[in-house]
PDB file of N, CA and C in Angstrom:
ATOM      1  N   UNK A   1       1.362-121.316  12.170  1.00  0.00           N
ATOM      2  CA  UNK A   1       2.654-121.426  11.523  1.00  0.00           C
ATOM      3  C   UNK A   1       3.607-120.391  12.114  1.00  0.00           C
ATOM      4  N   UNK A   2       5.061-120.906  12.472  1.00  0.00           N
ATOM      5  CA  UNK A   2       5.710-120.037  12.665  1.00  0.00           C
ATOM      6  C   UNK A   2       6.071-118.765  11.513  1.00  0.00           C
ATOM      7  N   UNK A   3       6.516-117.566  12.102  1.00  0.00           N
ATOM      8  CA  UNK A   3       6.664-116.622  10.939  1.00  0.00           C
ATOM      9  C   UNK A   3       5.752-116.394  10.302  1.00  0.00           C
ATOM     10  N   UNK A   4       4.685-116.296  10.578  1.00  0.00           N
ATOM     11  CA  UNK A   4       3.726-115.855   9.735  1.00  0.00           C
ATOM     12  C   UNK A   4       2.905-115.036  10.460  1.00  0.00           C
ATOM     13  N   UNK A   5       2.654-113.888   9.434  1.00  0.00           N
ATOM     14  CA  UNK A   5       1.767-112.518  10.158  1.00  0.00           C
ATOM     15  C   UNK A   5       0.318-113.098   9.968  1.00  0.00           C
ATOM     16  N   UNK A   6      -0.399-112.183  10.709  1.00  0.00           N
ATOM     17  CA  UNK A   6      -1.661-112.176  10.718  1.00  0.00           C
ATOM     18  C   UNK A   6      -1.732-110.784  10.918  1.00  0.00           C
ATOM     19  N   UNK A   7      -3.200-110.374   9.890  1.00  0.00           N
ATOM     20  CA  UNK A   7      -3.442-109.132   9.310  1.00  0.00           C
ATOM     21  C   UNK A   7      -4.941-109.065   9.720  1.00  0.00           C
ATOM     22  N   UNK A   8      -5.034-107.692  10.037  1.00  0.00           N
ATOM     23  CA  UNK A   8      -6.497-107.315  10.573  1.00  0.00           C
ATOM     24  C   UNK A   8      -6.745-106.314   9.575  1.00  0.00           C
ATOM     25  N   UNK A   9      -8.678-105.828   8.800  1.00  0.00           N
ATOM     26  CA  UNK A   9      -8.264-105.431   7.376  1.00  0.00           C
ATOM     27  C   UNK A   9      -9.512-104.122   7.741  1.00  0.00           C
ATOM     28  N   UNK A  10      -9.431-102.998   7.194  1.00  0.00           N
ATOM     29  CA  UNK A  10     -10.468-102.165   7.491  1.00  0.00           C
ATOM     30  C   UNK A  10     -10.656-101.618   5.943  1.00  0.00           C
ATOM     31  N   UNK A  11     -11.752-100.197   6.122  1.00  0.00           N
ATOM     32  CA  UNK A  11     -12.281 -99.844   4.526  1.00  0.00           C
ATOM     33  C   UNK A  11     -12.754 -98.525   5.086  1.00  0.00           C
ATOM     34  N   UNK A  12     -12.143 -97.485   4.328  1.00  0.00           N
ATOM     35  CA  UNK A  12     -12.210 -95.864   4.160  1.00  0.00           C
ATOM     36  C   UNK A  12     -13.173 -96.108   3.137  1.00  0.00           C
ATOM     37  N   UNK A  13     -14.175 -95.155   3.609  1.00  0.00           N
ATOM     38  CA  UNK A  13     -14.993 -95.220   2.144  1.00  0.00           C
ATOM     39  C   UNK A  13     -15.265 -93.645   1.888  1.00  0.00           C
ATOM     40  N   UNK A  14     -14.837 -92.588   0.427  1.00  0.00           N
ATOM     41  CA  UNK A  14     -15.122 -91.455   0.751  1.00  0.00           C
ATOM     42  C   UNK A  14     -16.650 -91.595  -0.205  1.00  0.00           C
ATOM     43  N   UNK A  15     -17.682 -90.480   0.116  1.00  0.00           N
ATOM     44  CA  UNK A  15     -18.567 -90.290  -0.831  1.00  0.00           C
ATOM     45  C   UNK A  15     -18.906 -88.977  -1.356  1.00  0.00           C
ATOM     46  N   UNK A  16     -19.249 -88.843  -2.490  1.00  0.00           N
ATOM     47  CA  UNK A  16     -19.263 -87.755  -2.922  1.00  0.00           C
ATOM     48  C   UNK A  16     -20.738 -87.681  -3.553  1.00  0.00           C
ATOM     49  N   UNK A  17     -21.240 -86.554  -3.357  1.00  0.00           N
ATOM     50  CA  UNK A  17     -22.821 -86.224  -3.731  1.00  0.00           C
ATOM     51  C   UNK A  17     -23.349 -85.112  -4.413  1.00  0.00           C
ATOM     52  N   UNK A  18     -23.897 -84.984  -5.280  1.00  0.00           N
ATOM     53  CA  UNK A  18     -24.093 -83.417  -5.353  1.00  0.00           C
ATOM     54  C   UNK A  18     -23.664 -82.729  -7.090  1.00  0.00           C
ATOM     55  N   UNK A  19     -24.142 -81.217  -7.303  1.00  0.00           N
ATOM     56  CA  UNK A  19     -23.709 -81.385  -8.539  1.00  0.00           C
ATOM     57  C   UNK A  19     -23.159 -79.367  -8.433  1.00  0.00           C
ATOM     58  N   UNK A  20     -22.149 -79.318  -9.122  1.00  0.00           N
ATOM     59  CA  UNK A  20     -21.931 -78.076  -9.401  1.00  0.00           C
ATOM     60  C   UNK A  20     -21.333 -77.137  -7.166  1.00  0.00           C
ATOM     61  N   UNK A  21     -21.843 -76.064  -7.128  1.00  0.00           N
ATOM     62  CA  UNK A  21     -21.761 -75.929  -5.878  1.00  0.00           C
ATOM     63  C   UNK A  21     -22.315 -76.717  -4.951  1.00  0.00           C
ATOM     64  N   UNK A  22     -23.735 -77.349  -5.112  1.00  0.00           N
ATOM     65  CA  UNK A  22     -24.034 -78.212  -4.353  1.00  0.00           C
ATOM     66  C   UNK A  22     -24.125 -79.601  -4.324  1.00  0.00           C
ATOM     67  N   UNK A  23     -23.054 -79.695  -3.381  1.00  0.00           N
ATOM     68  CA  UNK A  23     -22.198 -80.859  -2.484  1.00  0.00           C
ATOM     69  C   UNK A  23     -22.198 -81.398  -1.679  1.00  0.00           C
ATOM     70  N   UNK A  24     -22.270 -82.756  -1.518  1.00  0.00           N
ATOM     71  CA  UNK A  24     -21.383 -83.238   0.026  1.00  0.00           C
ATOM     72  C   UNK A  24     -20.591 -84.416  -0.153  1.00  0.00           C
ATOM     73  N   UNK A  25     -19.477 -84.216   0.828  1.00  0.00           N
ATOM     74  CA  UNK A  25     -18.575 -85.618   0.651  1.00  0.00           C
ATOM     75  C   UNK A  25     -18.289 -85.727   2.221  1.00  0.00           C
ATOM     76  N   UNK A  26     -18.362 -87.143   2.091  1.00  0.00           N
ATOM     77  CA  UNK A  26     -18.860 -87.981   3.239  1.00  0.00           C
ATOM     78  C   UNK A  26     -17.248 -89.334   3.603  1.00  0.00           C
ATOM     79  N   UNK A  27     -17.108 -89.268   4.638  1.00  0.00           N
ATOM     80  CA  UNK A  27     -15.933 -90.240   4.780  1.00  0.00           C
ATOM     81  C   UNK A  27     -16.487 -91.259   6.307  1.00  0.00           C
ATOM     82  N   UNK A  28     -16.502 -92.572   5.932  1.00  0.00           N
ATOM     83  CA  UNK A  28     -16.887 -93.809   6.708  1.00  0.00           C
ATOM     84  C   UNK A  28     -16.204 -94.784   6.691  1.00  0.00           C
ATOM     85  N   UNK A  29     -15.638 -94.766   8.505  1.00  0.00           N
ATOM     86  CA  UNK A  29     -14.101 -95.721   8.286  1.00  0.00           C
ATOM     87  C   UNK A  29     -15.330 -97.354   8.961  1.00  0.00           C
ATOM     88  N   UNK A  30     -14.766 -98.249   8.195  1.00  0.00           N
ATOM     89  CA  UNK A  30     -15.579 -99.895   8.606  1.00  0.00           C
ATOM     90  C   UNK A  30     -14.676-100.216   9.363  1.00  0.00           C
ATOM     91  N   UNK A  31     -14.129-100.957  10.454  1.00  0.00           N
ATOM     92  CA  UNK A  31     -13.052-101.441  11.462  1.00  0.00           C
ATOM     93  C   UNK A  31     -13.485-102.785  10.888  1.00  0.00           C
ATOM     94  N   UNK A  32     -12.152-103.305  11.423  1.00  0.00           N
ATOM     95  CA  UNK A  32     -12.160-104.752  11.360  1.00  0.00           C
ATOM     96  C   UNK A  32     -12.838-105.372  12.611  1.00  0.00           C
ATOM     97  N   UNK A  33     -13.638-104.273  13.452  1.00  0.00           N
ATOM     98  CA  UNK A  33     -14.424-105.562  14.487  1.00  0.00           C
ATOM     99  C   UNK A  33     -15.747-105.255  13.921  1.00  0.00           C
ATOM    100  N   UNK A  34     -15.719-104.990  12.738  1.00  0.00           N
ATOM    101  CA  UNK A  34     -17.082-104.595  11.932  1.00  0.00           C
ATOM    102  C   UNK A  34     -17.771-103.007  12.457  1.00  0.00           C
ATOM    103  N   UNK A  35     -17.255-102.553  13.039  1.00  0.00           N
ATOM    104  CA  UNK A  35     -17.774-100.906  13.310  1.00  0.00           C
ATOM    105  C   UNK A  35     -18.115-100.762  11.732  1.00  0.00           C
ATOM    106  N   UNK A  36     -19.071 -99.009  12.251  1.00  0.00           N
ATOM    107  CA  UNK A  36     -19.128 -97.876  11.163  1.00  0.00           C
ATOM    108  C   UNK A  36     -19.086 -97.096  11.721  1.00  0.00           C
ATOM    109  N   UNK A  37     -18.459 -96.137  11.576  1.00  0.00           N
ATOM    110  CA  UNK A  37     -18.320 -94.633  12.345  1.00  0.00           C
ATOM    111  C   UNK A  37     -18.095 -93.359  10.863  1.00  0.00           C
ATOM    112  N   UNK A  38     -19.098 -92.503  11.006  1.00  0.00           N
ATOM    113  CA  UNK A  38     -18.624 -90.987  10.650  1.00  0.00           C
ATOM    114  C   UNK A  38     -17.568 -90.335  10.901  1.00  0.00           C
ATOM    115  N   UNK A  39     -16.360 -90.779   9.880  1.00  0.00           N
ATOM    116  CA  UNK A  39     -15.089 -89.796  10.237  1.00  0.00           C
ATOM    117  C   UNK A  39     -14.633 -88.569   9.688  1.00  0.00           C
ATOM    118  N   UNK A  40     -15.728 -88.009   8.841  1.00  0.00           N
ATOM    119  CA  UNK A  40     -16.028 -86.927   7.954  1.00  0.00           C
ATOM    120  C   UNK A  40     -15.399 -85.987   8.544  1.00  0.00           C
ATOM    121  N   UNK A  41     -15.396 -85.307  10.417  1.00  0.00           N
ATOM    122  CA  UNK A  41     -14.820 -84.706  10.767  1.00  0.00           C
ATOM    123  C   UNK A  41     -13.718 -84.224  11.309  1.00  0.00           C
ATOM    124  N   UNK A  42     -12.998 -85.317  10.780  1.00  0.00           N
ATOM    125  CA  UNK A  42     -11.582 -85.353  11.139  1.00  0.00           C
ATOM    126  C   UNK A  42     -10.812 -85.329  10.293  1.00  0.00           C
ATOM    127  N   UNK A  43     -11.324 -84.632   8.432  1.00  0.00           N
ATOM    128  CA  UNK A  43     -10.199 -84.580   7.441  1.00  0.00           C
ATOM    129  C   UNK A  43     -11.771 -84.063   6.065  1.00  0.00           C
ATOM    130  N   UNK A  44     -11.181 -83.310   5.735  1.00  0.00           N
ATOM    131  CA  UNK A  44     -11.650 -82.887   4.127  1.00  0.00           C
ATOM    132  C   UNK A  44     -11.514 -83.407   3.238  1.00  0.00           C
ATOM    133  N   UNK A  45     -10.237 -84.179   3.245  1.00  0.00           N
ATOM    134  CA  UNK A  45      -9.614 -85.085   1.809  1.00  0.00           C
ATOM    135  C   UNK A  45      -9.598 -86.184   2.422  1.00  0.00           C
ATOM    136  N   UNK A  46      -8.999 -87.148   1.193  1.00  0.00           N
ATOM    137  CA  UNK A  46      -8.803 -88.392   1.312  1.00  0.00           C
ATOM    138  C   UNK A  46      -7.500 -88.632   1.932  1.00  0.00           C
ATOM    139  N   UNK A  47      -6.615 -88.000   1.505  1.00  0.00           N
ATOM    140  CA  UNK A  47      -5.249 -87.989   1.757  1.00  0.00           C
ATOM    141  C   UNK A  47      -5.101 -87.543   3.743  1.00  0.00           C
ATOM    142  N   UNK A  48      -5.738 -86.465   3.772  1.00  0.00           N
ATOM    143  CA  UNK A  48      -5.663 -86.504   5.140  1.00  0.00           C
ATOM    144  C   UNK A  48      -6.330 -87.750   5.676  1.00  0.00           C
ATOM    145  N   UNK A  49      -7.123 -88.822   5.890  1.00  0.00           N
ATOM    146  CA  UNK A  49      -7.929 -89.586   6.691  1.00  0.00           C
ATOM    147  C   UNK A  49      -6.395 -90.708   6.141  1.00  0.00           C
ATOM    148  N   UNK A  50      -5.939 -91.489   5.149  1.00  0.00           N
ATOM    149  CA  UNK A  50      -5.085 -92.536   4.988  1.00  0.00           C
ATOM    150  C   UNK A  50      -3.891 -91.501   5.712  1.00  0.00           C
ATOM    151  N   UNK A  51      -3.906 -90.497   5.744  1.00  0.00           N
ATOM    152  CA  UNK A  51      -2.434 -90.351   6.588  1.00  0.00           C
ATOM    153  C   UNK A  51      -2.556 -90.514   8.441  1.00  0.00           C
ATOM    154  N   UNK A  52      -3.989 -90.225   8.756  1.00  0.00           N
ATOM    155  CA  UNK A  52      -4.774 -90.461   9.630  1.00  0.00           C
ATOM    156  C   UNK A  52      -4.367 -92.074  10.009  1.00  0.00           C
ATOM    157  N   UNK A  53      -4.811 -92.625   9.704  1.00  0.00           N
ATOM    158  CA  UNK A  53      -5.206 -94.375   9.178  1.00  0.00           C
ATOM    159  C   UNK A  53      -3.521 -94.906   9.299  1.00  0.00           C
ATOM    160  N   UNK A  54      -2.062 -94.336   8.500  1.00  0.00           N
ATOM    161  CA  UNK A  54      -0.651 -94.775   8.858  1.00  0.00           C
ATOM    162  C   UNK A  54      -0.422 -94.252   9.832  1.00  0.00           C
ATOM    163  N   UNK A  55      -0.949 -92.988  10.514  1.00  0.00           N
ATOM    164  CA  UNK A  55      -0.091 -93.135  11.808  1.00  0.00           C
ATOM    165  C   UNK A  55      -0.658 -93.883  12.690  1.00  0.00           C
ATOM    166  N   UNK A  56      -1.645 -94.721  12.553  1.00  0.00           N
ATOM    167  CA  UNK A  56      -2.075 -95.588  13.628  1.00  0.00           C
ATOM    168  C   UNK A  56      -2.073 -97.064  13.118  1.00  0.00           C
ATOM    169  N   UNK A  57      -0.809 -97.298  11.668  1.00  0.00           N
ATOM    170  CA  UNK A  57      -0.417 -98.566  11.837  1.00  0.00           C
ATOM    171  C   UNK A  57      -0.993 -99.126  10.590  1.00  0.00           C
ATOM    172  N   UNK A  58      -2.236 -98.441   9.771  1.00  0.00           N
ATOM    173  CA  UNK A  58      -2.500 -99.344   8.681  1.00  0.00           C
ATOM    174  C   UNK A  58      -1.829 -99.032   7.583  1.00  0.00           C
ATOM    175  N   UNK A  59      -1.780 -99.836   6.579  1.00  0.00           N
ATOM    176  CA  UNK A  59      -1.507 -99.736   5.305  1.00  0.00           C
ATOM    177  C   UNK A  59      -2.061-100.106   4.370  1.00  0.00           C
ATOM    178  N   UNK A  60      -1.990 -98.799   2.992  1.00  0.00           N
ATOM    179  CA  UNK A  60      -3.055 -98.745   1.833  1.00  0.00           C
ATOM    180  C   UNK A  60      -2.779-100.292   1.060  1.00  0.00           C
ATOM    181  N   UNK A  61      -3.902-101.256   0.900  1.00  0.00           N
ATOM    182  CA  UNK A  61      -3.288-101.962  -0.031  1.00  0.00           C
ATOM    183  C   UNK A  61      -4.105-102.279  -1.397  1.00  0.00           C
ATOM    184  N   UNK A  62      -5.616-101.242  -1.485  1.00  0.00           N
ATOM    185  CA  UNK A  62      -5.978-100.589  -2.408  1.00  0.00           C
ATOM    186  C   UNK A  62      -6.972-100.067  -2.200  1.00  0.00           C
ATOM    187  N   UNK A  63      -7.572 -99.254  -3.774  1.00  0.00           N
ATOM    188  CA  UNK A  63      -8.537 -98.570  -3.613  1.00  0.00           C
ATOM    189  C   UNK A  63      -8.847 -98.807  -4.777  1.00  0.00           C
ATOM    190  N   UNK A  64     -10.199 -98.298  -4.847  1.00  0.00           N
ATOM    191  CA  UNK A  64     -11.241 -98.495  -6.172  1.00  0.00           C
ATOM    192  C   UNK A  64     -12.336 -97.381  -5.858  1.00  0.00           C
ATOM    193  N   UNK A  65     -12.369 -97.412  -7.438  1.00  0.00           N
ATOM    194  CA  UNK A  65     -13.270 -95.460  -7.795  1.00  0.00           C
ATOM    195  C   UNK A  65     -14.634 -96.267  -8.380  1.00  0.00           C
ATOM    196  N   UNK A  66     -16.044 -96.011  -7.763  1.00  0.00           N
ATOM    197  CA  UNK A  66     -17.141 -96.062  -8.824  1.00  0.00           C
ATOM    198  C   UNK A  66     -17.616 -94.597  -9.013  1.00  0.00           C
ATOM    199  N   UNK A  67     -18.463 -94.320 -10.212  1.00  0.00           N
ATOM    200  CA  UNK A  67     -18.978 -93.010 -10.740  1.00  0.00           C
ATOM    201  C   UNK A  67     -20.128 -93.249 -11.232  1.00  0.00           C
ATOM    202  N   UNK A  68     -20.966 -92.506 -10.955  1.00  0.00           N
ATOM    203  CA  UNK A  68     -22.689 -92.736 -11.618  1.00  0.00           C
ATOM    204  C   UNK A  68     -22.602 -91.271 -12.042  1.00  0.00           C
ATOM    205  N   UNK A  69     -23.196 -90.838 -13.189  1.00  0.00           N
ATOM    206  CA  UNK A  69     -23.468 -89.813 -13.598  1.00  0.00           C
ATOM    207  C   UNK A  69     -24.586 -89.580 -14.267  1.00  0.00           C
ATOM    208  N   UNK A  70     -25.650 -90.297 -14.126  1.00  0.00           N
ATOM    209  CA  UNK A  70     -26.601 -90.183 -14.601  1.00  0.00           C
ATOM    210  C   UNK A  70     -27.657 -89.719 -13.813  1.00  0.00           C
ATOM    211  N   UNK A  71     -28.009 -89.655 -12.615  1.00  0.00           N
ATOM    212  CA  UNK A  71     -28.814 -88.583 -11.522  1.00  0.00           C
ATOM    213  C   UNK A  71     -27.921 -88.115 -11.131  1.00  0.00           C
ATOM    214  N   UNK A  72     -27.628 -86.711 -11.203  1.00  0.00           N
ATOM    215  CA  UNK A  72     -26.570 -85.896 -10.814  1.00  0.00           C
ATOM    216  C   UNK A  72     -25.275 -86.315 -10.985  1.00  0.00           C
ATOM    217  N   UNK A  73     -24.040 -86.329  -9.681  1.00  0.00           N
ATOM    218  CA  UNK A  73     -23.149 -86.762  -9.761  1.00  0.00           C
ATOM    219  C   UNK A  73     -23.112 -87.960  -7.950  1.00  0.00           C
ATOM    220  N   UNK A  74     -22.287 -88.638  -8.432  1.00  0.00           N
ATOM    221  CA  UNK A  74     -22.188 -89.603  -7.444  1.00  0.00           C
ATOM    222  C   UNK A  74     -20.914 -90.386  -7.471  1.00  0.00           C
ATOM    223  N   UNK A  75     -19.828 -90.210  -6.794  1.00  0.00           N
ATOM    224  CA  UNK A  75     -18.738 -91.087  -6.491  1.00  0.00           C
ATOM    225  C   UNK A  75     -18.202 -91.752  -5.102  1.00  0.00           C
ATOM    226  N   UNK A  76     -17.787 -92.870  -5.374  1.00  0.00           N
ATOM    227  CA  UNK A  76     -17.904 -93.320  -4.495  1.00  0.00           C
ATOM    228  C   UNK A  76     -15.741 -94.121  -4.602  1.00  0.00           C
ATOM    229  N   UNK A  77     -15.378 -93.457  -3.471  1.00  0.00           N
ATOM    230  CA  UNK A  77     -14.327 -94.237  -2.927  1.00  0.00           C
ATOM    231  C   UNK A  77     -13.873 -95.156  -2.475  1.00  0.00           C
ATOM    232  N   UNK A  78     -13.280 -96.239  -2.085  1.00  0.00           N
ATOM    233  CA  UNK A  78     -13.243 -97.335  -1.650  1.00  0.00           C
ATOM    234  C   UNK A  78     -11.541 -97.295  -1.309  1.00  0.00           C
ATOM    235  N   UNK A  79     -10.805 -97.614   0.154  1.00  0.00           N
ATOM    236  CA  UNK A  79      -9.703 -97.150   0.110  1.00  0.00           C
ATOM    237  C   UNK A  79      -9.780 -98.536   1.110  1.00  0.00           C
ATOM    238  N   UNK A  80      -8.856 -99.820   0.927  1.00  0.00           N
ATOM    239  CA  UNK A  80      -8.857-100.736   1.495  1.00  0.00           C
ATOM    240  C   UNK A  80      -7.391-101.020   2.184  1.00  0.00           C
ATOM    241  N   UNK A  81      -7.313-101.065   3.679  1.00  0.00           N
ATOM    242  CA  UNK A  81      -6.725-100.969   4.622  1.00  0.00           C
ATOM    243  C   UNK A  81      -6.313-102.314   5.050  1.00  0.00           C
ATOM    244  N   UNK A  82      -4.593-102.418   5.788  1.00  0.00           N
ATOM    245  CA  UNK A  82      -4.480-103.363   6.889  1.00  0.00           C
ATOM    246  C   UNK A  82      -3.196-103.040   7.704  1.00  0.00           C
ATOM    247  N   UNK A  83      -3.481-104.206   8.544  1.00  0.00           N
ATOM    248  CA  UNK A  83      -2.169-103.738   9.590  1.00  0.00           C
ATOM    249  C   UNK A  83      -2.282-104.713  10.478  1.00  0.00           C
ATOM    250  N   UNK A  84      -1.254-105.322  10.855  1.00  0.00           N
ATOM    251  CA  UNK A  84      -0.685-106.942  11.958  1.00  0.00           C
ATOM    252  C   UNK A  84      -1.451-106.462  12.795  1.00  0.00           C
ATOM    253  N   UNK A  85      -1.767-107.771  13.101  1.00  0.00           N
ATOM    254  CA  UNK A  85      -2.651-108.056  14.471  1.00  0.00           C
ATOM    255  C   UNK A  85      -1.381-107.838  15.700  1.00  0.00           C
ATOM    256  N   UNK A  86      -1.592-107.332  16.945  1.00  0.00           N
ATOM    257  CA  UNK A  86      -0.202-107.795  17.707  1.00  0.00           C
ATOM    258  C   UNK A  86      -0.976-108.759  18.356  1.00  0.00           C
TER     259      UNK A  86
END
């Protein structure tokens, strides 16, 4: 169809582990050619990796929080991405 975009879609996922001082949080970007890559070292927060993620074109178009608290602590991020195909 003319005028019409086509969208390529990826998934930030942060994780969080651990209870009190002991911690870890974990960040795993999924690509839309189906990758997984460890991007843990390229940002501490969440906010740094999606600002990461717009300057190379995607955009947030949601996210979703799960929480287990019943063996320790456990959260899990879900930050869902896209951006035009060229």
């Amino acid at each position: 169809m003319v005028g019409m975009v086509a969208w390529e879609y990826a998934l930030l996922v942060r994780r969080y582990q651990g209870q009190g001082r002991n911690f870890h949080v974990s960040f795993v970007w999924y690509g839309p050619d189906g990758s997984r890559k460890d991007i843990t070292a390229y940002g501490d927060t969440a906010v740094a990796h999606l600002n990461r993620a717009g300057r190379e074109g995607w955009e947030l178009v949601s996210a979703a929080e799960d929480v287990n608290n019943v063996q320790g602590s456990t959260e899990v991020h879900r930050y869902h991405l896209k951006r035009p195909l060229n």
